[in-house]
N, C-alpha and C. Protein backbone atom coordinates (compact mmCIF):
# COMPACT_ATOMS: atom_id res chain seq x y z
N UNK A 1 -10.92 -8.94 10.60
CA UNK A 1 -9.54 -8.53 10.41
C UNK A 1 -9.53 -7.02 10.15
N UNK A 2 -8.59 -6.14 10.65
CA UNK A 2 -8.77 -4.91 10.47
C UNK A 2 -7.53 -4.83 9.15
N UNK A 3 -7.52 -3.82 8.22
CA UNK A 3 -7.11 -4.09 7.35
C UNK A 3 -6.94 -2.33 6.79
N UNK A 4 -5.35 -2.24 6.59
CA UNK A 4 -5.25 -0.38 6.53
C UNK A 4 -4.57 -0.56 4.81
N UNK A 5 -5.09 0.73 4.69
CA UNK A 5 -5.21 0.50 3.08
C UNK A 5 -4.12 2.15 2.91
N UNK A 6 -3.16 2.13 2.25
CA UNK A 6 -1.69 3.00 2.62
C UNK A 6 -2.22 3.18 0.56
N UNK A 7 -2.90 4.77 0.15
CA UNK A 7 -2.62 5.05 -0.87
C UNK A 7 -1.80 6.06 -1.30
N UNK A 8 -0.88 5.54 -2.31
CA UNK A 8 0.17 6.45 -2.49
C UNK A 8 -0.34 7.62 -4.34
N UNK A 9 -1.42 7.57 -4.53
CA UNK A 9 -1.44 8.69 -5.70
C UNK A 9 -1.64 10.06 -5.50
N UNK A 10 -1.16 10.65 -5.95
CA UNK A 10 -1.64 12.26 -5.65
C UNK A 10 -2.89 12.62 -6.98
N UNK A 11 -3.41 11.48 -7.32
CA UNK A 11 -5.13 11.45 -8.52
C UNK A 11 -5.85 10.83 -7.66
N UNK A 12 -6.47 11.66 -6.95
CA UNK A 12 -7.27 10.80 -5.44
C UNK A 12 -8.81 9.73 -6.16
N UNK A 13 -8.99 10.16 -7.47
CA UNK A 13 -9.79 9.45 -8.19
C UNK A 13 -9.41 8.67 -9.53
N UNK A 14 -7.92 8.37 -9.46
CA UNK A 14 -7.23 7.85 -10.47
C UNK A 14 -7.39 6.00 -10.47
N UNK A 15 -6.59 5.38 -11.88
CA UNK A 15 -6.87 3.88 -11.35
C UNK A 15 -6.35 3.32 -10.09
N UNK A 16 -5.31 3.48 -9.68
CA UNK A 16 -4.82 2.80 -8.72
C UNK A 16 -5.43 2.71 -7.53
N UNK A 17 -6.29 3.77 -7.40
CA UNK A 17 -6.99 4.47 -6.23
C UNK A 17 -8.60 3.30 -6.24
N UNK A 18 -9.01 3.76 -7.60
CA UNK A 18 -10.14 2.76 -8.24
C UNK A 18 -9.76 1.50 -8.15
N UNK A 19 -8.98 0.82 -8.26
CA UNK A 19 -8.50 -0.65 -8.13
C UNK A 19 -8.79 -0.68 -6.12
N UNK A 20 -8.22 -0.07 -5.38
CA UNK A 20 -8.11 0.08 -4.42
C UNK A 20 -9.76 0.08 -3.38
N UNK A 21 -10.44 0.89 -4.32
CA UNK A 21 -12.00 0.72 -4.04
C UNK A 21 -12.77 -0.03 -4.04
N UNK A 22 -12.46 -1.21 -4.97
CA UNK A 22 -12.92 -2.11 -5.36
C UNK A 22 -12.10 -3.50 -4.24
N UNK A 23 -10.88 -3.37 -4.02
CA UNK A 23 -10.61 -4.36 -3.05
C UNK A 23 -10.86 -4.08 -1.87
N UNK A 24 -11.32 -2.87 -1.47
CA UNK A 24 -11.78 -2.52 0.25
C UNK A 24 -13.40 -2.78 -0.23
N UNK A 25 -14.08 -2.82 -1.02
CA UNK A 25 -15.47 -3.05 -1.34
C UNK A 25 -15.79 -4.76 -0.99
N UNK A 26 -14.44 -5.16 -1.35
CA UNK A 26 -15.28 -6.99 -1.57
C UNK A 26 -14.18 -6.93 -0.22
N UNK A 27 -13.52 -6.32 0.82
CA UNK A 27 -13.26 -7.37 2.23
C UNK A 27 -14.19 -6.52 3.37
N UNK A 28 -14.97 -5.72 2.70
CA UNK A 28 -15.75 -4.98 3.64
C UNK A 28 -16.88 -5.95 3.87
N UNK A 29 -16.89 -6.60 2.22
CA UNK A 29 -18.44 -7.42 2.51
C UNK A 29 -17.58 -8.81 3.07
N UNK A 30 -16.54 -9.12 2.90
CA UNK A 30 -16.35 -10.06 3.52
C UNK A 30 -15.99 -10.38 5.28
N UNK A 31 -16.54 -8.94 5.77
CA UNK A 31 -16.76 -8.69 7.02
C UNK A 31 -15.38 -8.07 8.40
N UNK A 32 -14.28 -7.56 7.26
CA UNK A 32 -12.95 -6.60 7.27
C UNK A 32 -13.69 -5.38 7.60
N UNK A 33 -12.64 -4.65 8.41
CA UNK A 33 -12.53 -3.16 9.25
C UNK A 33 -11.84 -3.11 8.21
N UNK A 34 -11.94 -1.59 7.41
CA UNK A 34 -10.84 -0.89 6.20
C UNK A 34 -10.73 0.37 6.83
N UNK A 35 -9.76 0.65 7.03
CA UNK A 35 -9.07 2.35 6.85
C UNK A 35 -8.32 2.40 5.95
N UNK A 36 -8.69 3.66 5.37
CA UNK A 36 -7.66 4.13 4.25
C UNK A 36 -6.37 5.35 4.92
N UNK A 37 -5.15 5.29 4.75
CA UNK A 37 -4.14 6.02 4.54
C UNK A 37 -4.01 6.57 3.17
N UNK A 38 -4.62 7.71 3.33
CA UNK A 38 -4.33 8.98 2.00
C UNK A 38 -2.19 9.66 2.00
N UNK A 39 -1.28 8.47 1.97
CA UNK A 39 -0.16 9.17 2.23
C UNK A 39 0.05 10.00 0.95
N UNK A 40 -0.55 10.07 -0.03
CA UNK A 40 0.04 11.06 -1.10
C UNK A 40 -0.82 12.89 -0.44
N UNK A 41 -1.36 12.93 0.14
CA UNK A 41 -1.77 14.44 1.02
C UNK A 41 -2.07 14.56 2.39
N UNK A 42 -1.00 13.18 3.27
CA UNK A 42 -0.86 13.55 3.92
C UNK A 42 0.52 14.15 4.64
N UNK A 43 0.48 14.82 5.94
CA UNK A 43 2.01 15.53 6.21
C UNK A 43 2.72 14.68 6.60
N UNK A 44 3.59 14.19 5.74
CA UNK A 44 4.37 13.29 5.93
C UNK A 44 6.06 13.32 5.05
N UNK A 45 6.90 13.40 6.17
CA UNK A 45 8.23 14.32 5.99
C UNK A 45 9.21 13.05 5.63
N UNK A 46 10.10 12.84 4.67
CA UNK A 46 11.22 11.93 4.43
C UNK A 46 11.37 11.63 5.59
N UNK A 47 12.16 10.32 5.85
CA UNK A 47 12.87 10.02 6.75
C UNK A 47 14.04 10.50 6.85
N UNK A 48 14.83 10.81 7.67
CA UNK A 48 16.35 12.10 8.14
C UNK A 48 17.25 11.11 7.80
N UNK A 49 16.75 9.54 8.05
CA UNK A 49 18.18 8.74 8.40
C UNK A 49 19.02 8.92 9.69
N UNK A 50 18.21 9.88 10.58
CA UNK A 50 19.00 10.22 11.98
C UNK A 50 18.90 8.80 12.87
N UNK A 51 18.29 8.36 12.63
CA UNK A 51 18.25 7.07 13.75
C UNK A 51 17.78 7.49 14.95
N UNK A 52 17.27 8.81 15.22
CA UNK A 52 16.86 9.20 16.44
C UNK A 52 15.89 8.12 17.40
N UNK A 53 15.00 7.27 16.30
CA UNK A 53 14.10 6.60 16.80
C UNK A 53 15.13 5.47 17.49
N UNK A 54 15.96 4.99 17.29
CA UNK A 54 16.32 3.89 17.50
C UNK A 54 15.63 2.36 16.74
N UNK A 55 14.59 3.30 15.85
CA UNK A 55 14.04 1.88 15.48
C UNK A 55 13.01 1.42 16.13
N UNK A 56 12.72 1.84 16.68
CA UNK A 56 11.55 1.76 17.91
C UNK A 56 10.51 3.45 17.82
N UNK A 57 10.58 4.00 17.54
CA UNK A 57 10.18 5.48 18.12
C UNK A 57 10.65 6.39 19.31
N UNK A 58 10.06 7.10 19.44
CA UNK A 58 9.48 8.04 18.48
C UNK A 58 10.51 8.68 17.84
N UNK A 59 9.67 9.40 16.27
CA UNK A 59 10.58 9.89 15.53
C UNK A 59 10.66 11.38 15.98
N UNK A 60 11.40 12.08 15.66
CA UNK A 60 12.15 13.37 16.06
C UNK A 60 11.32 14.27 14.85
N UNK A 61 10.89 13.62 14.07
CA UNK A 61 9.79 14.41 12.87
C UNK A 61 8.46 14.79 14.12
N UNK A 62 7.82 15.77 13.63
CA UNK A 62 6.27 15.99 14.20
C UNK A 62 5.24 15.81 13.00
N UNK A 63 4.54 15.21 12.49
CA UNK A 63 3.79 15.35 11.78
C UNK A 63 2.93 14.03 11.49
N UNK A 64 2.23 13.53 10.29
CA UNK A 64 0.92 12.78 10.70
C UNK A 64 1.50 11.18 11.13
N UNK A 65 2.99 11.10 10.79
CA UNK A 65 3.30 9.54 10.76
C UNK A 65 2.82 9.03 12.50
N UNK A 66 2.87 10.02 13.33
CA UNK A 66 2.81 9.08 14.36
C UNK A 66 0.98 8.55 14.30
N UNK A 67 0.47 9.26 14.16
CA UNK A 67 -1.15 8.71 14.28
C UNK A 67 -0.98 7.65 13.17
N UNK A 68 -0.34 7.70 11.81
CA UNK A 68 -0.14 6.68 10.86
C UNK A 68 0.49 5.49 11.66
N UNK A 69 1.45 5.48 12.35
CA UNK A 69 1.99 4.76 12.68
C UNK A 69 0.67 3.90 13.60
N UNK A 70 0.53 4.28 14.42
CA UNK A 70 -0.60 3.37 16.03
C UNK A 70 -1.75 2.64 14.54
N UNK A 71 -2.08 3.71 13.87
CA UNK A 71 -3.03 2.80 13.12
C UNK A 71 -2.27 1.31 12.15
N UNK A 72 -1.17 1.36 11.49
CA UNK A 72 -0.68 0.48 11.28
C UNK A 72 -0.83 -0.80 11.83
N UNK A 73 -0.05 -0.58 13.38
CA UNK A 73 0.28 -1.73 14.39
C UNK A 73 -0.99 -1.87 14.91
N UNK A 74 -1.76 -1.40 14.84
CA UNK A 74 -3.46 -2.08 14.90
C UNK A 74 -3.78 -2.56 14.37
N UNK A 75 -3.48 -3.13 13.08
CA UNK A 75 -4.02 -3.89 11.99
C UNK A 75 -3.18 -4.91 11.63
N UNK A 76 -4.01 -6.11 10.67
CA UNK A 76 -3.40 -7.60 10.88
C UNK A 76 -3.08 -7.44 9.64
N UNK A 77 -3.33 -6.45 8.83
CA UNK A 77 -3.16 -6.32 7.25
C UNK A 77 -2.20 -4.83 6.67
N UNK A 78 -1.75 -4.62 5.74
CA UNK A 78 -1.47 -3.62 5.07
C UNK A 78 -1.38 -4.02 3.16
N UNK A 79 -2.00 -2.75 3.02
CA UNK A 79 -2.28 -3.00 1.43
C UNK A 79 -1.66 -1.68 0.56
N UNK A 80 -0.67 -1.74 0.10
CA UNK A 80 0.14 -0.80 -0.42
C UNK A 80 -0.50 -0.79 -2.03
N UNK A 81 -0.87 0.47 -2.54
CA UNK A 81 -1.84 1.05 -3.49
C UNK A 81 -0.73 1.85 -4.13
N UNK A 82 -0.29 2.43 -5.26
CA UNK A 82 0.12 3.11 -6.03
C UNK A 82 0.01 2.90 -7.37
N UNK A 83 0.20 4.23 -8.25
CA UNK A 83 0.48 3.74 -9.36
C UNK A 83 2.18 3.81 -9.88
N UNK A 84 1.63 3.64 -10.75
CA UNK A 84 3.26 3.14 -11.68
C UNK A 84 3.37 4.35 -12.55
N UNK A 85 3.80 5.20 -11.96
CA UNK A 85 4.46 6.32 -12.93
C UNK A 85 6.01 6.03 -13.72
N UNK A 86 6.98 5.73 -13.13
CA UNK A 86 8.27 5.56 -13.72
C UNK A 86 9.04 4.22 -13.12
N UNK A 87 8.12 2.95 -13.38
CA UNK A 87 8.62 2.01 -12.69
C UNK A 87 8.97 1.77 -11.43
N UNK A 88 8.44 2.40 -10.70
CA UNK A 88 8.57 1.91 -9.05
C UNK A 88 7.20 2.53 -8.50
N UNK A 89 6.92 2.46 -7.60
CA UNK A 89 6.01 3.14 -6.21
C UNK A 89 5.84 4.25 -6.72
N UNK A 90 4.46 4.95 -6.19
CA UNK A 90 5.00 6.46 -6.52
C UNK A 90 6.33 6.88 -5.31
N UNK A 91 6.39 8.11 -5.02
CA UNK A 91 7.32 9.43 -3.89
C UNK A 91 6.95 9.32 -3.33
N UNK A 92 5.46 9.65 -3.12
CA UNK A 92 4.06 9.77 -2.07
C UNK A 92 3.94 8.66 -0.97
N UNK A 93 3.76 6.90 -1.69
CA UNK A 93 4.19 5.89 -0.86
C UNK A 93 5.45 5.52 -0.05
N UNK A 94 6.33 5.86 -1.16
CA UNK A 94 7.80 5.18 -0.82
C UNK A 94 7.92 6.36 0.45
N UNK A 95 7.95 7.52 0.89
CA UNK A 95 8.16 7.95 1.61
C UNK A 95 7.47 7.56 2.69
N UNK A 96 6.15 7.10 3.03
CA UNK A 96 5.80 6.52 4.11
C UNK A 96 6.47 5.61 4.26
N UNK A 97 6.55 4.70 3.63
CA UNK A 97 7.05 3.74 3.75
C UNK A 97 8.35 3.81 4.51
N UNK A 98 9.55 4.55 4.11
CA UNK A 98 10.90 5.16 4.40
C UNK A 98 10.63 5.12 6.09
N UNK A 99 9.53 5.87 6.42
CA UNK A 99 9.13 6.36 7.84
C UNK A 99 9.04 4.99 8.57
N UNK A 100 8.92 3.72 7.97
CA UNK A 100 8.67 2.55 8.62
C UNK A 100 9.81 2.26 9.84
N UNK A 101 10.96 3.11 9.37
CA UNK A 101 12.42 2.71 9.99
C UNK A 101 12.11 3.05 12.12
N UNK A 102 11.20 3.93 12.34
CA UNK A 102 10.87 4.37 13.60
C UNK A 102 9.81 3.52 14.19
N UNK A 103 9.49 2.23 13.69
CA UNK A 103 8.77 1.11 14.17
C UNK A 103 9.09 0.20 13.19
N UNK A 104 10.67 -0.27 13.18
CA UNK A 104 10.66 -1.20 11.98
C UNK A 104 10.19 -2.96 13.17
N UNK A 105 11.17 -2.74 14.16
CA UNK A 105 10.83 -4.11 15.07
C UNK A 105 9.22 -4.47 15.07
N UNK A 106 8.51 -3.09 15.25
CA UNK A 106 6.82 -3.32 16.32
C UNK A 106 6.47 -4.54 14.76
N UNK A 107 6.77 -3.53 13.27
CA UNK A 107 6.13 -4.70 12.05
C UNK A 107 6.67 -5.90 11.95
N UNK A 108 8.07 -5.91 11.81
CA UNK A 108 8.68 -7.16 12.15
C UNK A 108 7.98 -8.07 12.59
N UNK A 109 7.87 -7.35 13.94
CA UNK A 109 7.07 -8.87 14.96
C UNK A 109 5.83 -9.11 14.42
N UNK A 110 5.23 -8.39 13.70
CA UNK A 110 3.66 -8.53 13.64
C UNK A 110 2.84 -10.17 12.70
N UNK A 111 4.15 -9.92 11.86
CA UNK A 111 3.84 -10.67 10.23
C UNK A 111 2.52 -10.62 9.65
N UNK A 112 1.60 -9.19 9.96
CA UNK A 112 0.97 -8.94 9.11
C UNK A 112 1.06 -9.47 7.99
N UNK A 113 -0.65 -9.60 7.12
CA UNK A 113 -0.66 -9.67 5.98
C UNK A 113 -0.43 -8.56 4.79
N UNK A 114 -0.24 -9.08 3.80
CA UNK A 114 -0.16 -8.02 3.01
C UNK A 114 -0.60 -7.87 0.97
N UNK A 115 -1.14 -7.01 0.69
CA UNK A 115 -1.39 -6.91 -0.68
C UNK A 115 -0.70 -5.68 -1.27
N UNK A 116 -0.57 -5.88 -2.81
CA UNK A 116 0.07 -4.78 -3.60
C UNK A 116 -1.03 -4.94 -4.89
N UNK A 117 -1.28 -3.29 -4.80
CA UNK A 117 -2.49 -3.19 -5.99
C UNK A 117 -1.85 -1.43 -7.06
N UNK A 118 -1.68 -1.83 -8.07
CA UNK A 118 -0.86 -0.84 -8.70
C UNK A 118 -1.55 -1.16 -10.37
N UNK A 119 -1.55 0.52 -10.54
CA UNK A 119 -2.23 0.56 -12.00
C UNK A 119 -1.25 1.34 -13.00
N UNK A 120 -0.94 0.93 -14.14
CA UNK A 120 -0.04 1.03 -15.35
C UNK A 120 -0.65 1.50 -16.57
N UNK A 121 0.03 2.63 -17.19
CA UNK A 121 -0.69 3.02 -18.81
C UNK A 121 -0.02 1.55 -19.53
N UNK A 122 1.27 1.40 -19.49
CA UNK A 122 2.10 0.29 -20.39
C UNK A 122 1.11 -0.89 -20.21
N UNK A 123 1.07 -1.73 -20.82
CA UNK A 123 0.97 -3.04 -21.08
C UNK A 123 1.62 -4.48 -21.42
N UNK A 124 2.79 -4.36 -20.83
CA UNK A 124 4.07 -5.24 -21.43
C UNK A 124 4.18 -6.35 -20.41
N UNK A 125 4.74 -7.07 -20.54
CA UNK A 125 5.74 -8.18 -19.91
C UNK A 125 6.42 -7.28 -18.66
N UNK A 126 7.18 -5.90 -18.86
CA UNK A 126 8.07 -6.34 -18.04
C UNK A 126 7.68 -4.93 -16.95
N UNK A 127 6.78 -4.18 -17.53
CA UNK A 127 6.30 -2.53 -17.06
C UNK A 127 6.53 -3.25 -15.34
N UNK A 128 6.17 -3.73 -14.41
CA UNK A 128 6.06 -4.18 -12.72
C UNK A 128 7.01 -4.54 -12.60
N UNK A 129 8.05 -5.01 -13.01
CA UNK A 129 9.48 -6.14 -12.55
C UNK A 129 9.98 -5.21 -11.58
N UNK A 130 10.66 -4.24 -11.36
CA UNK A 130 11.12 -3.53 -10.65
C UNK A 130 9.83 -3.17 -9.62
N UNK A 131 8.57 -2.78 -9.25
CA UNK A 131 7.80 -2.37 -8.22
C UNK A 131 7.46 -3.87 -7.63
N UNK A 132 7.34 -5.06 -8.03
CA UNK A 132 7.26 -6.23 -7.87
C UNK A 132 8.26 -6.90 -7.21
N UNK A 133 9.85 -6.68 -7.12
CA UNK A 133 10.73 -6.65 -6.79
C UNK A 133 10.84 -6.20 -5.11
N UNK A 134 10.70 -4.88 -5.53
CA UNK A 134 10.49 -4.11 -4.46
C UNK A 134 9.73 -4.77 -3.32
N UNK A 135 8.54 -4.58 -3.44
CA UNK A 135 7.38 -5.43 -2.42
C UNK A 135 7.73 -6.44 -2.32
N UNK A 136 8.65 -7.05 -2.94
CA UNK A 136 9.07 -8.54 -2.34
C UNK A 136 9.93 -8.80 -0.91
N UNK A 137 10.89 -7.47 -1.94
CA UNK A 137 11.83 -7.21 -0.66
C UNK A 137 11.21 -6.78 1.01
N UNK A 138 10.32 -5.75 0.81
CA UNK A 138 9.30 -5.65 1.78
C UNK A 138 9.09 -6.52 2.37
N UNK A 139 7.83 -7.59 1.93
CA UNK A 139 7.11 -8.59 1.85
C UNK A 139 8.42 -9.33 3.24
N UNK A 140 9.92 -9.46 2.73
CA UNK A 140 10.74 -10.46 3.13
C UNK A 140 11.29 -9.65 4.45
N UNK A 141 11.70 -8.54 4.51
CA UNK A 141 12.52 -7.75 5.18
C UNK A 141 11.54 -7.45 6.41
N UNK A 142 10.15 -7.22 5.77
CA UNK A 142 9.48 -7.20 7.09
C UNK A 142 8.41 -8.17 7.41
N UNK A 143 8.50 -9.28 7.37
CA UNK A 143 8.16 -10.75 8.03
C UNK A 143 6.47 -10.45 7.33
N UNK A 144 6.32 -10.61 6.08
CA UNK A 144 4.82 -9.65 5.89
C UNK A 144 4.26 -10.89 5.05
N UNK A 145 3.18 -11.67 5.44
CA UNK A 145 2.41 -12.78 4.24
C UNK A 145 2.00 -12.58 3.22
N UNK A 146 2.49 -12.15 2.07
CA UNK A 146 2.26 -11.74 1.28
C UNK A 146 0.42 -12.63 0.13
N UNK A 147 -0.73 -11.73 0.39
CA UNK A 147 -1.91 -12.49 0.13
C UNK A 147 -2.06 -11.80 -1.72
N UNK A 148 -1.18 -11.57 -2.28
CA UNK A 148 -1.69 -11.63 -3.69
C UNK A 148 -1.11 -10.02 -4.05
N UNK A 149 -1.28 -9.95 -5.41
CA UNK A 149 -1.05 -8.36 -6.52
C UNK A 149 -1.85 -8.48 -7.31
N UNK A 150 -2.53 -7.14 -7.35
CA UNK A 150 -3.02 -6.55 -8.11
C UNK A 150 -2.43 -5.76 -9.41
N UNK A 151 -2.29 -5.71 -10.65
CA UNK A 151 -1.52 -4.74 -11.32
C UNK A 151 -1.89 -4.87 -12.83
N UNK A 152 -2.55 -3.85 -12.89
CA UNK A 152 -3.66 -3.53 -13.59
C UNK A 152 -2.68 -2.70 -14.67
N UNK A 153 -2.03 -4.12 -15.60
CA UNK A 153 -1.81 -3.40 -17.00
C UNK A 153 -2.78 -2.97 -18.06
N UNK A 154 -2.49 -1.30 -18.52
CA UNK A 154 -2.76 -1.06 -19.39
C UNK A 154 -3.68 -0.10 -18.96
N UNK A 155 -3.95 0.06 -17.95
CA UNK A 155 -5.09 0.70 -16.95
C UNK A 155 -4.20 2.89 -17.10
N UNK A 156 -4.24 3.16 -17.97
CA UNK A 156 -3.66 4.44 -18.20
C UNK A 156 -4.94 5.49 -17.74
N UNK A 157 -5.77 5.47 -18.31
CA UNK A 157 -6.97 6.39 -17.71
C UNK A 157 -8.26 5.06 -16.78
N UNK A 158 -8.40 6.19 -16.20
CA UNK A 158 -10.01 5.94 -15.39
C UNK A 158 -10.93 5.05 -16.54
N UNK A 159 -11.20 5.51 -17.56
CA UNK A 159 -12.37 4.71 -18.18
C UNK A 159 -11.49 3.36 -18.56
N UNK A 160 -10.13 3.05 -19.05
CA UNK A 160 -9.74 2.03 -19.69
C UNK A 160 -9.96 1.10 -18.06
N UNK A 161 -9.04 1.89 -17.02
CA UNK A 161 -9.85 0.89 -15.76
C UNK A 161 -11.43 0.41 -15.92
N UNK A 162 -11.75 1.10 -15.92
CA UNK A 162 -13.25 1.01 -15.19
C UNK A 162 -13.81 -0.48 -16.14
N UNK A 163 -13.34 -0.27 -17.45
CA UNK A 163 -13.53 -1.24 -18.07
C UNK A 163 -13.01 -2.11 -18.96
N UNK A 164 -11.73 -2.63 -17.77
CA UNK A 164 -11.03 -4.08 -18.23
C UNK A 164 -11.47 -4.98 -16.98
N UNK A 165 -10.44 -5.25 -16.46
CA UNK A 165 -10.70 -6.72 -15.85
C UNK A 165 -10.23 -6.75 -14.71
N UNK A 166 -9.55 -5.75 -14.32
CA UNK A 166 -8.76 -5.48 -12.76
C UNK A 166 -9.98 -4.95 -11.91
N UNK A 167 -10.83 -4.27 -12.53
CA UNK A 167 -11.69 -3.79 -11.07
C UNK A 167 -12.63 -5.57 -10.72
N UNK A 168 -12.62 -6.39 -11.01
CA UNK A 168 -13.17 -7.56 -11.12
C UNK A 168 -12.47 -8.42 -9.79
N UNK A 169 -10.97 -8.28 -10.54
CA UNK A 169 -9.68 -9.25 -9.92
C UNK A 169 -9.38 -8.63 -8.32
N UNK A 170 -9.83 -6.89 -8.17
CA UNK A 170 -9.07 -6.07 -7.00
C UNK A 170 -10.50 -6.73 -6.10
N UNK A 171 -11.80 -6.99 -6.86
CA UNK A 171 -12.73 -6.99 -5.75
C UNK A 171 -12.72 -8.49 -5.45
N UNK A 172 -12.77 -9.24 -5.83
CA UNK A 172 -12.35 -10.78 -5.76
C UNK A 172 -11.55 -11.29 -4.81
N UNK A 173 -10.35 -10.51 -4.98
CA UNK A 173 -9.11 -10.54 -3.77
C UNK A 173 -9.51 -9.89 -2.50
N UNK A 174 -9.82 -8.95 -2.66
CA UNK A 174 -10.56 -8.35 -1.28
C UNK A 174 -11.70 -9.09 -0.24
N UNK A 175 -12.49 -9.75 -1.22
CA UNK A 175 -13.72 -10.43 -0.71
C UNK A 175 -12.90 -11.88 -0.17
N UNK A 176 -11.67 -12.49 -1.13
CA UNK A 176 -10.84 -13.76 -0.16
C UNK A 176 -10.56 -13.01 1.31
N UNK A 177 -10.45 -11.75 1.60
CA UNK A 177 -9.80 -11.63 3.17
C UNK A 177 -10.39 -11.95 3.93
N UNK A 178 -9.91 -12.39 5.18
CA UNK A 178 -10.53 -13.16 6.47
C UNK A 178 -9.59 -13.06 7.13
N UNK A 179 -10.17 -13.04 8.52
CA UNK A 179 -8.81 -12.88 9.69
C UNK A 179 -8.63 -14.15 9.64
């Protein structure tokens, strides 16, 4: 299964990123193609809302979404990575994401699979309700199988990741993938 991994932190060695390493580690051994999408540095411009694409392409933007894009629709998977700065996605993701509107049909049709892996300083009950929400809507809006979340409360720095229980759970889930 080829399987594109869309990270949205601008801490290219932060948890969310680390959670993220650890689930491309266990579907690599479980015999998964991984590419990573760096969208938090890469050139990648809001969406205009022009509709130029028709929804189809191409967009009237020049910049990295179209190579983002072909790699997408090559893959049977997408795994949306961020952290949780202020209750949602980061900017960095949600704006790729936004860009989806210039191949919203090609995903549609695809019903790719899909994972959400997101790391949190909070520790509460309710810190994900809103980014959880979100990806649902995703998950529904674009015909996407949703194979599990990751969300690594309490995970505020690198070392509290490194040593709780999410880098365990991100590689676990990764190693279930199979085409």
């Amino acid at each position: 299964m080829k399987i594109i991994v869309l990270e949205g932190s601008p801490n290219k060695h932060g948890s969310s990123n680390m959670l993220a390493d650890e689930f491309i580690r266990g579907a690599e051994e479980a015999g998964n193609k991984v590419t990573v999408i760096d969208a938090a540095h890469a050139d990648i411009h809001p969406c205009k809302g022009c509709v130029y694409c028709g929804y189809e392409g191409p967009c009237v933007q020049k910049d990295d979404m179209e190579h983002i894009r072909r790699q997408i629709l090559e893959a049977d998977m997408m795994v949306f990575v961020t952290p949780l700065y202020y209750y949602g996605m980061s900017a960095q993701l949600k704006t790729l994401i936004d860009r989806f509107c210039s191949f919203n049909s090609s995903l549609n049709r695809k019903h790719m699979k899909s994972v959400l892996i997101s790391a949190a300083w909070n520790n509460d009950n309710w810190t994900f309700d809103a980014l959880e929400a979100h990806y649902k809507t995703l998950v529904n809006y674009l015909n996407l199988r949703d194979c599990g979340m990751i969300l690594g409360k309490g995970c505020g720095t690198v070392s509290m990741t490194r040593s709780g229980k999410y880098p365990a759970k991100a590689y676990a889930l990764g190693k279930k993938m199979k085409g």
